[in-house]
Protein backbone atom coordinates (compact mmCIF):
# COMPACT_ATOMS: atom_id res chain seq x y z
CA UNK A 1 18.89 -2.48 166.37
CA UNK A 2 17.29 0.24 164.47
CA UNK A 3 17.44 3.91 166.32
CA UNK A 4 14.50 4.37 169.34
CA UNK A 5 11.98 6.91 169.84
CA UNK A 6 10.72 5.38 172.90
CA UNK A 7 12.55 3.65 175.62
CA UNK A 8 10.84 2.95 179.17
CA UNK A 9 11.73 0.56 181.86
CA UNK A 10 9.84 -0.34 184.74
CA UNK A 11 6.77 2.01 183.76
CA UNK A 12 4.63 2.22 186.56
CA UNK A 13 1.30 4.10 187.30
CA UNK A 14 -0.79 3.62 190.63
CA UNK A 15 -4.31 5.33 191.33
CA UNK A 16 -4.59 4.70 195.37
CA UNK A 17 -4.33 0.88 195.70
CA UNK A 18 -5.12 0.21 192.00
CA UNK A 19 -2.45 -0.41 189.59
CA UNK A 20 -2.93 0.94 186.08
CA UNK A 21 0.09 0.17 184.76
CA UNK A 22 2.61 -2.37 186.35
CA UNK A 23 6.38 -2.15 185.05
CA UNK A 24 6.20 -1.70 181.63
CA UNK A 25 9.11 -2.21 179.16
CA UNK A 26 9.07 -0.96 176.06
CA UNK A 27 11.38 -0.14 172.84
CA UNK A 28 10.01 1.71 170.03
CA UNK A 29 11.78 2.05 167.05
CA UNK A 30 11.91 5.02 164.85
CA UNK A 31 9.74 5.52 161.51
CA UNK A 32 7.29 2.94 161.94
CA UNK A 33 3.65 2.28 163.28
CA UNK A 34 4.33 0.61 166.99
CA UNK A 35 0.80 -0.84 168.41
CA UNK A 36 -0.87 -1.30 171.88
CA UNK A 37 -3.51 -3.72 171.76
CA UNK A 38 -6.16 -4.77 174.82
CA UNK A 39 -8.97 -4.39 176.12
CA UNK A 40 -10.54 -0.84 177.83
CA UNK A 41 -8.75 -0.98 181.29
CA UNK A 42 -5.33 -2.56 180.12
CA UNK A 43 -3.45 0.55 180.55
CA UNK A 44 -3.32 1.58 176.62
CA UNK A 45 -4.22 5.52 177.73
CA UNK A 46 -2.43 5.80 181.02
CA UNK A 47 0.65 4.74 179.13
CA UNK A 48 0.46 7.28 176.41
CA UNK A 49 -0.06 9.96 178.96
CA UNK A 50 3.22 9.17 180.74
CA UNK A 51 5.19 8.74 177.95
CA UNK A 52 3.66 12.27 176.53
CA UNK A 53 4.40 13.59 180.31
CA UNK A 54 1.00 14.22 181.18
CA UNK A 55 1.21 11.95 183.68
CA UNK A 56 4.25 11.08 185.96
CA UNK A 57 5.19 7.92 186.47
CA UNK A 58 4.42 6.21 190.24
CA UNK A 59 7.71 4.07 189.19
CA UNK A 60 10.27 3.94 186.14
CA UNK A 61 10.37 6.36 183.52
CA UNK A 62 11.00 6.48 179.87
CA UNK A 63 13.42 8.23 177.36
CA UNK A 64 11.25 9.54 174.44
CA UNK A 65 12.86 11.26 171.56
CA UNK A 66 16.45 11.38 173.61
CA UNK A 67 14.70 13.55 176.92
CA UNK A 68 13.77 11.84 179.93
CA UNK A 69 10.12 11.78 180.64
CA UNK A 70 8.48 13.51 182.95
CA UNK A 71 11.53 15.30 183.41
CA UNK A 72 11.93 17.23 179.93
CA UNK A 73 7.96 16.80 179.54
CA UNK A 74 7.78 20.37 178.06
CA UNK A 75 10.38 20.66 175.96
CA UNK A 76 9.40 17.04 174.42
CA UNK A 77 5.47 18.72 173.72
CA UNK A 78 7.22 20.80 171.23
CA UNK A 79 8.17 17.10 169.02
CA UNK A 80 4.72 15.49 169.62
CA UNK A 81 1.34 15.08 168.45
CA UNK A 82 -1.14 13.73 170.38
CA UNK A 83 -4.60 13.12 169.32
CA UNK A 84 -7.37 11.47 171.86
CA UNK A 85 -10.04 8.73 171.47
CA UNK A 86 -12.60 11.87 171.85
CA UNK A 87 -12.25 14.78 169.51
CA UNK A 88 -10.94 17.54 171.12
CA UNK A 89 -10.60 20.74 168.94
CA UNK A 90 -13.75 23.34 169.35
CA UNK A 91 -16.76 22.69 167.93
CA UNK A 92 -18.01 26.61 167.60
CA UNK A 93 -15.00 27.26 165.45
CA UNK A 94 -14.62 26.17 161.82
CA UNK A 95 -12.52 24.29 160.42
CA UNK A 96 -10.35 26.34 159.23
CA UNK A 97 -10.69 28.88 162.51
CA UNK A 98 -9.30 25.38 164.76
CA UNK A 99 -6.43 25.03 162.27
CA UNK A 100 -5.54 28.58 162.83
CA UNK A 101 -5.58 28.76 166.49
CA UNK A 102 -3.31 25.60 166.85
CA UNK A 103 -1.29 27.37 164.18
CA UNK A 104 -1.07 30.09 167.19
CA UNK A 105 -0.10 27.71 169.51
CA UNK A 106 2.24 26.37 168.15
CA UNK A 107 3.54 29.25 166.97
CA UNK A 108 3.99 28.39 163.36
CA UNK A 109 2.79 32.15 161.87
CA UNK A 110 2.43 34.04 159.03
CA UNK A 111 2.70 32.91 155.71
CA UNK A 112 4.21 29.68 156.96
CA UNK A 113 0.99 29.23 159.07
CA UNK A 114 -1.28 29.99 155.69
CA UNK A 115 1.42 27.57 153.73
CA UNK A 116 0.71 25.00 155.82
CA UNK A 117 -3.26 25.00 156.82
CA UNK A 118 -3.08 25.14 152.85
CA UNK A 119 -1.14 22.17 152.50
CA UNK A 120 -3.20 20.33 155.48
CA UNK A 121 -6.67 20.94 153.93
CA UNK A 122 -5.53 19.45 150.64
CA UNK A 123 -3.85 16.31 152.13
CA UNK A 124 -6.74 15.70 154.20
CA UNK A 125 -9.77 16.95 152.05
CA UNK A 126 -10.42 19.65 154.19
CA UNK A 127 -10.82 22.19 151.74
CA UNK A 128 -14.48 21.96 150.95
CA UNK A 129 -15.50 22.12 154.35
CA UNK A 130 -12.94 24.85 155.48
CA UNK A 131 -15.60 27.16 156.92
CA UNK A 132 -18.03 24.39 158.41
CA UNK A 133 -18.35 24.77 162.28
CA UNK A 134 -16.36 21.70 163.89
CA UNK A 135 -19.73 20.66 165.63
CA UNK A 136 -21.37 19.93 162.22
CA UNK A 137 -18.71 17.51 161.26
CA UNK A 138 -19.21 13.98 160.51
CA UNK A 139 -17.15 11.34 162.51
CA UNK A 140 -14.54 10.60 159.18
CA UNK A 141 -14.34 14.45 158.69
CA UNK A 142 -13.73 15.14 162.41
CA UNK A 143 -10.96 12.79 162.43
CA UNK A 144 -9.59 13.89 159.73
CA UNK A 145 -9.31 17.52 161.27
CA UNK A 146 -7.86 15.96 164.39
CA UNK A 147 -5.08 14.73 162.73
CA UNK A 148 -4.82 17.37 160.61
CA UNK A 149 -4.27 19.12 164.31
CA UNK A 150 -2.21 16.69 165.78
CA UNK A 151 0.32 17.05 163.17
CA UNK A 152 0.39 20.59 161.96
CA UNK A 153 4.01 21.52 163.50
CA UNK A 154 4.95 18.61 161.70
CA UNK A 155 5.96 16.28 164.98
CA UNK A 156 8.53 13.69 165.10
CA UNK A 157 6.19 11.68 166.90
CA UNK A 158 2.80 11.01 167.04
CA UNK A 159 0.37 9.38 169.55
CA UNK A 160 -3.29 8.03 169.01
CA UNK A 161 -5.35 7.10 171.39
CA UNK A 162 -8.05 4.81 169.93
CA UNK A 163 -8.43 7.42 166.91
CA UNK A 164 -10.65 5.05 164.79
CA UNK A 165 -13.19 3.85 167.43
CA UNK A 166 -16.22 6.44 166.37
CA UNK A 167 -15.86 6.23 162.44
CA UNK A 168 -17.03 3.78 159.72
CA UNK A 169 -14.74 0.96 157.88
CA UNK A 170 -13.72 3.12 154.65
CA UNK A 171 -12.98 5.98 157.17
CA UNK A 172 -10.64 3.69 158.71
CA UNK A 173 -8.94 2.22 156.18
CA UNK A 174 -8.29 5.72 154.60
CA UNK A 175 -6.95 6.76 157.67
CA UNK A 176 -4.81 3.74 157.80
CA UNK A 177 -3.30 4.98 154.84
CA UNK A 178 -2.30 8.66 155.93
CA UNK A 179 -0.43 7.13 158.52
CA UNK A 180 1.45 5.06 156.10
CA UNK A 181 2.16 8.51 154.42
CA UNK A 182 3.56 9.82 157.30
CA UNK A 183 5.66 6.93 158.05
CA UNK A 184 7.83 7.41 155.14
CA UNK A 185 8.37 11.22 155.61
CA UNK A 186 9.63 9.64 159.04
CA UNK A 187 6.88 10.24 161.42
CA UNK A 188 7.01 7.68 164.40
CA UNK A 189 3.61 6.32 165.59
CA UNK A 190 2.13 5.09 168.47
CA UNK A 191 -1.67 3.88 168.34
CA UNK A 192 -3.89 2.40 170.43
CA UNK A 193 -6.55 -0.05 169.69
CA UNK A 194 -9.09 -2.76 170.34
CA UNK A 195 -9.19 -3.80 166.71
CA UNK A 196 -7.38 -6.62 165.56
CA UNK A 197 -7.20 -5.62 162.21
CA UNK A 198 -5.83 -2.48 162.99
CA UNK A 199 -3.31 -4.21 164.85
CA UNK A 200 -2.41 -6.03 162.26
CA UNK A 201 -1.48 -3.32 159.66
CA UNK A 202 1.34 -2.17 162.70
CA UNK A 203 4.89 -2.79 162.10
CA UNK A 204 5.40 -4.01 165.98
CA UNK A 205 2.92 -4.34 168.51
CA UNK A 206 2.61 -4.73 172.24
CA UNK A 207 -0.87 -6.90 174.20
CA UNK A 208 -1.53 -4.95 177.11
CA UNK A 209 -3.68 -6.90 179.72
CA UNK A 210 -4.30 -5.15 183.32
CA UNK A 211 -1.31 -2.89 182.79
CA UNK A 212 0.99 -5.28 182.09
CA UNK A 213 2.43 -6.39 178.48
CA UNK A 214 2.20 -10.18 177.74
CA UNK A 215 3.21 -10.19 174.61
CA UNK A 216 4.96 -7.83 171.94
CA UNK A 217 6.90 -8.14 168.52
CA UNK A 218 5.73 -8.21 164.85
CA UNK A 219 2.14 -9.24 164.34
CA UNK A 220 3.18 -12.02 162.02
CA UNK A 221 6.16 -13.19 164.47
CA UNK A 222 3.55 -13.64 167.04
CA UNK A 223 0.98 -15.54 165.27
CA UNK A 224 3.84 -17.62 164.33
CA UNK A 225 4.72 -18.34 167.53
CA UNK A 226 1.90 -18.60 169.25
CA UNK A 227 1.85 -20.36 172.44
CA UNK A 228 -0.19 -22.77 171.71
CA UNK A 229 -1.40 -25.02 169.03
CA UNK A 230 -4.75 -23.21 166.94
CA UNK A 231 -7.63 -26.20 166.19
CA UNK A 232 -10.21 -25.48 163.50
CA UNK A 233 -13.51 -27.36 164.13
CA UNK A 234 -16.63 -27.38 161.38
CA UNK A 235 -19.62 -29.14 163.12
CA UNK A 236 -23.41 -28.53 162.16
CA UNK A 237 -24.05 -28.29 165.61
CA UNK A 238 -21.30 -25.55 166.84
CA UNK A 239 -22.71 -24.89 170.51
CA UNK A 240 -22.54 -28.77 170.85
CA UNK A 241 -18.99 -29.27 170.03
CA UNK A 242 -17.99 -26.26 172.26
CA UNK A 243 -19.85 -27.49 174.92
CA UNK A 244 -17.69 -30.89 174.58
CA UNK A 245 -14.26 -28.90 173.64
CA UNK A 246 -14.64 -26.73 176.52
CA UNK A 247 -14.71 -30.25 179.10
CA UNK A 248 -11.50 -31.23 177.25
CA UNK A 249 -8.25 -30.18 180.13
CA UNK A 250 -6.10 -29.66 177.29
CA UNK A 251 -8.12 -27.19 175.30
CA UNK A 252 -7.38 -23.98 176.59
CA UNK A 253 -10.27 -21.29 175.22
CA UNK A 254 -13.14 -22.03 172.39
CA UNK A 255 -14.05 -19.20 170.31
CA UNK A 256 -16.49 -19.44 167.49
CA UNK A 257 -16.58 -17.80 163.99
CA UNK A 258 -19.91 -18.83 161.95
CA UNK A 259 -20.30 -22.27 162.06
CA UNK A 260 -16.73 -22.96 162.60
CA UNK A 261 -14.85 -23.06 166.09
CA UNK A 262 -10.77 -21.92 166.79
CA UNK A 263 -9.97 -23.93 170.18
CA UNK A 264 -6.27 -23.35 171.51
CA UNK A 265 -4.86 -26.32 172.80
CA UNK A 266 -1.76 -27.36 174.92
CA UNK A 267 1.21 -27.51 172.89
CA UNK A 268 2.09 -30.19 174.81
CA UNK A 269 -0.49 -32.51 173.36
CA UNK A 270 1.20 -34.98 170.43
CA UNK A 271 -1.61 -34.89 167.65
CA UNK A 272 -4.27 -32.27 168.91
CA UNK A 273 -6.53 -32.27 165.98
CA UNK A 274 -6.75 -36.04 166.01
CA UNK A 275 -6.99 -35.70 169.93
CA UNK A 276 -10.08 -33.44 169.49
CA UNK A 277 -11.79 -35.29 166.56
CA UNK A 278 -11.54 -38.08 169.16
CA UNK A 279 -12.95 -36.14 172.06
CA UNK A 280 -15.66 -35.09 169.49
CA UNK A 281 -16.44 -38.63 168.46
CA UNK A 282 -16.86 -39.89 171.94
CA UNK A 283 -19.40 -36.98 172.63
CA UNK A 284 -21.34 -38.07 169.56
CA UNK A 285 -20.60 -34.96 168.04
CA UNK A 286 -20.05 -34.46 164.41
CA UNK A 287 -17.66 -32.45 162.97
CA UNK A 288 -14.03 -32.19 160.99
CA UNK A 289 -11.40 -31.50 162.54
CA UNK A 290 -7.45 -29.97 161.22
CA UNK A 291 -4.96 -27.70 162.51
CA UNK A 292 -5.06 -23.75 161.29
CA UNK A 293 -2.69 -20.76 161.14
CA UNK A 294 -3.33 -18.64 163.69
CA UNK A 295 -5.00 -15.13 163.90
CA UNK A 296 -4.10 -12.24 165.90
CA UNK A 297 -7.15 -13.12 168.14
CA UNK A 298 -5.72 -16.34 168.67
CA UNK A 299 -2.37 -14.37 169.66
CA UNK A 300 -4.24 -11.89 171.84
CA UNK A 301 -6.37 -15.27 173.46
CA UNK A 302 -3.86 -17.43 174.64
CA UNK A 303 -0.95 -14.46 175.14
CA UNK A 304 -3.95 -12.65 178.19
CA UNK A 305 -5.05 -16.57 179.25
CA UNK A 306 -1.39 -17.81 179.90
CA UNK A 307 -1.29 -14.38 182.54
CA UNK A 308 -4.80 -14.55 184.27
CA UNK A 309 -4.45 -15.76 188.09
């Protein structure tokens, strides 16, 4: 098993009666890009907080980076980064002027504070904008300076908490790509997300649903093994088949993409594409009907349906 930056066990967090996160396990491995995935309300951000020790724990705790959380919480901000789902530096200041004062806090100085603004403006094309107020910024440039901030005293792990959710697609995917950079100068990274292809491009992953994890591993792992068998259906008449799929007890959710429909259906079931081109048929529904590799959707689907009361 490869080295951990994060162990927890039995990670619990209750707000009065509600429970935001209910006994969470988790192992993290070093140097790679380790996902949560669900929904708003699945316990993505209350988890981060504990394991940053913002937050203590209600139950269970976690070792991060070899100190006990919330125990060691302070001496562990000195190895983190953390950068929110809203941005967070001050917008009066410039660029430049927020990159300095978290310099300060830090308390990276001097000419090794100038050496590496220097080197953070170039790696994240900051330099043109250096002396632009933070306000002024666009969403791809603010993020950019936010994790230009989040990693300035160069942390041995980092933690994003839905950083993508306010910028545009080619923001994204560049941003995607820094954190593939800092990956292999052995930054580990913990991001949060509602987007499936962002999940995707993680090394492992965990599917938080109402502060519990139902499933974790390897995206590809867990559309291989998905619990359930994935149905593609093209029909002219979409809302139709669904309508009939959806009556069917061994189909267990319908989702549609375009004209064409993913149904997950019982594993149990001995043929289930010829078992649904039937069902179709008998509804007087037409359509073709064959068995497809399942997405991460699929994954996320049946892993939240199979743990619903």
């Amino acid at each position: 098993m490869s080295e951990l930056a994060i162990q927890a066990r039995g990670l619990t967090r209750r707000f009065g009666k509600s429970v935001a996160v209910d006994h969470v396990d988790l192992e993290i491995p070093r140097r790679a890009i380790y996902g949560f995935l669900g929904p708003n309300g699945s316990g993505k951000s209350t988890t981060i907080r504990m394991l940053c020790g913002l937050l203590t724990p209600s139950e269970g705790g976690a070792t991060v980076l070899g100190l006990s959380v919330p125990r060691d919480a302070e001496k562990l901000r000195r190895k983190i980064g953390y950068m929110t789902q809203r941005f967070s530096l001050y917008e009066d200041l410039t660029v430049a002027e927020n990159l300095e004062f978290l310099a300060e806090i830090y308390s990276v100085r001097g000419a090794a504070a100038r050496a590496r603004i220097d080197e953070l403006c170039g790696e994240f094309h900051l330099r043109e904008i250096a002396r632009q107020r933070a306000g002024t910024l666009s969403g791809g440039q603010r993020q950019r300076l936010a994790l230009a901030g989040a990693t300035l005293h160069q942390p041995e792990l980092l933690f994003l908490d839905e950083p993508t959710s306010a910028v545009d697609p080619q923001s994204r995917r560049d941003f995607w790509e820094t954190l593939y950079a800092l990956v292999e100068r052995g930054t580990t990274i913990l991001v949060s997300t509602h987007f499936m292809d962002e999940a995707e491009r993680c090394h492992e992953l965990a599917i938080l649903d109402r502060g519990r994890v139902v499933a974790s591993g390897a995206p590809e792992k867990l559309m291989r093994e998905i619990d359930a068998a994935v149905v593609e259906i093209e029909a002219p008449e979409p809302h139709a088949a669904r309508v009939a799929l959806e009556q069917n007890r061994a189909v267990h959710s319908v989702a549609q993409l375009g004209t064409r429909l993913h149904a997950l259906v019982d594993r149990a079931l001995p043929d289930p594409a010829r078992a649904l081109s039937e069902a179709l048929r008998n509804a007087h529904v037409e359509a073709r009907v064959g068995l497809a590799r399942a997405s991460l959707e699929d994954v996320f689907v049946a892993a939240t349906q199979s743990h619903r009361p």
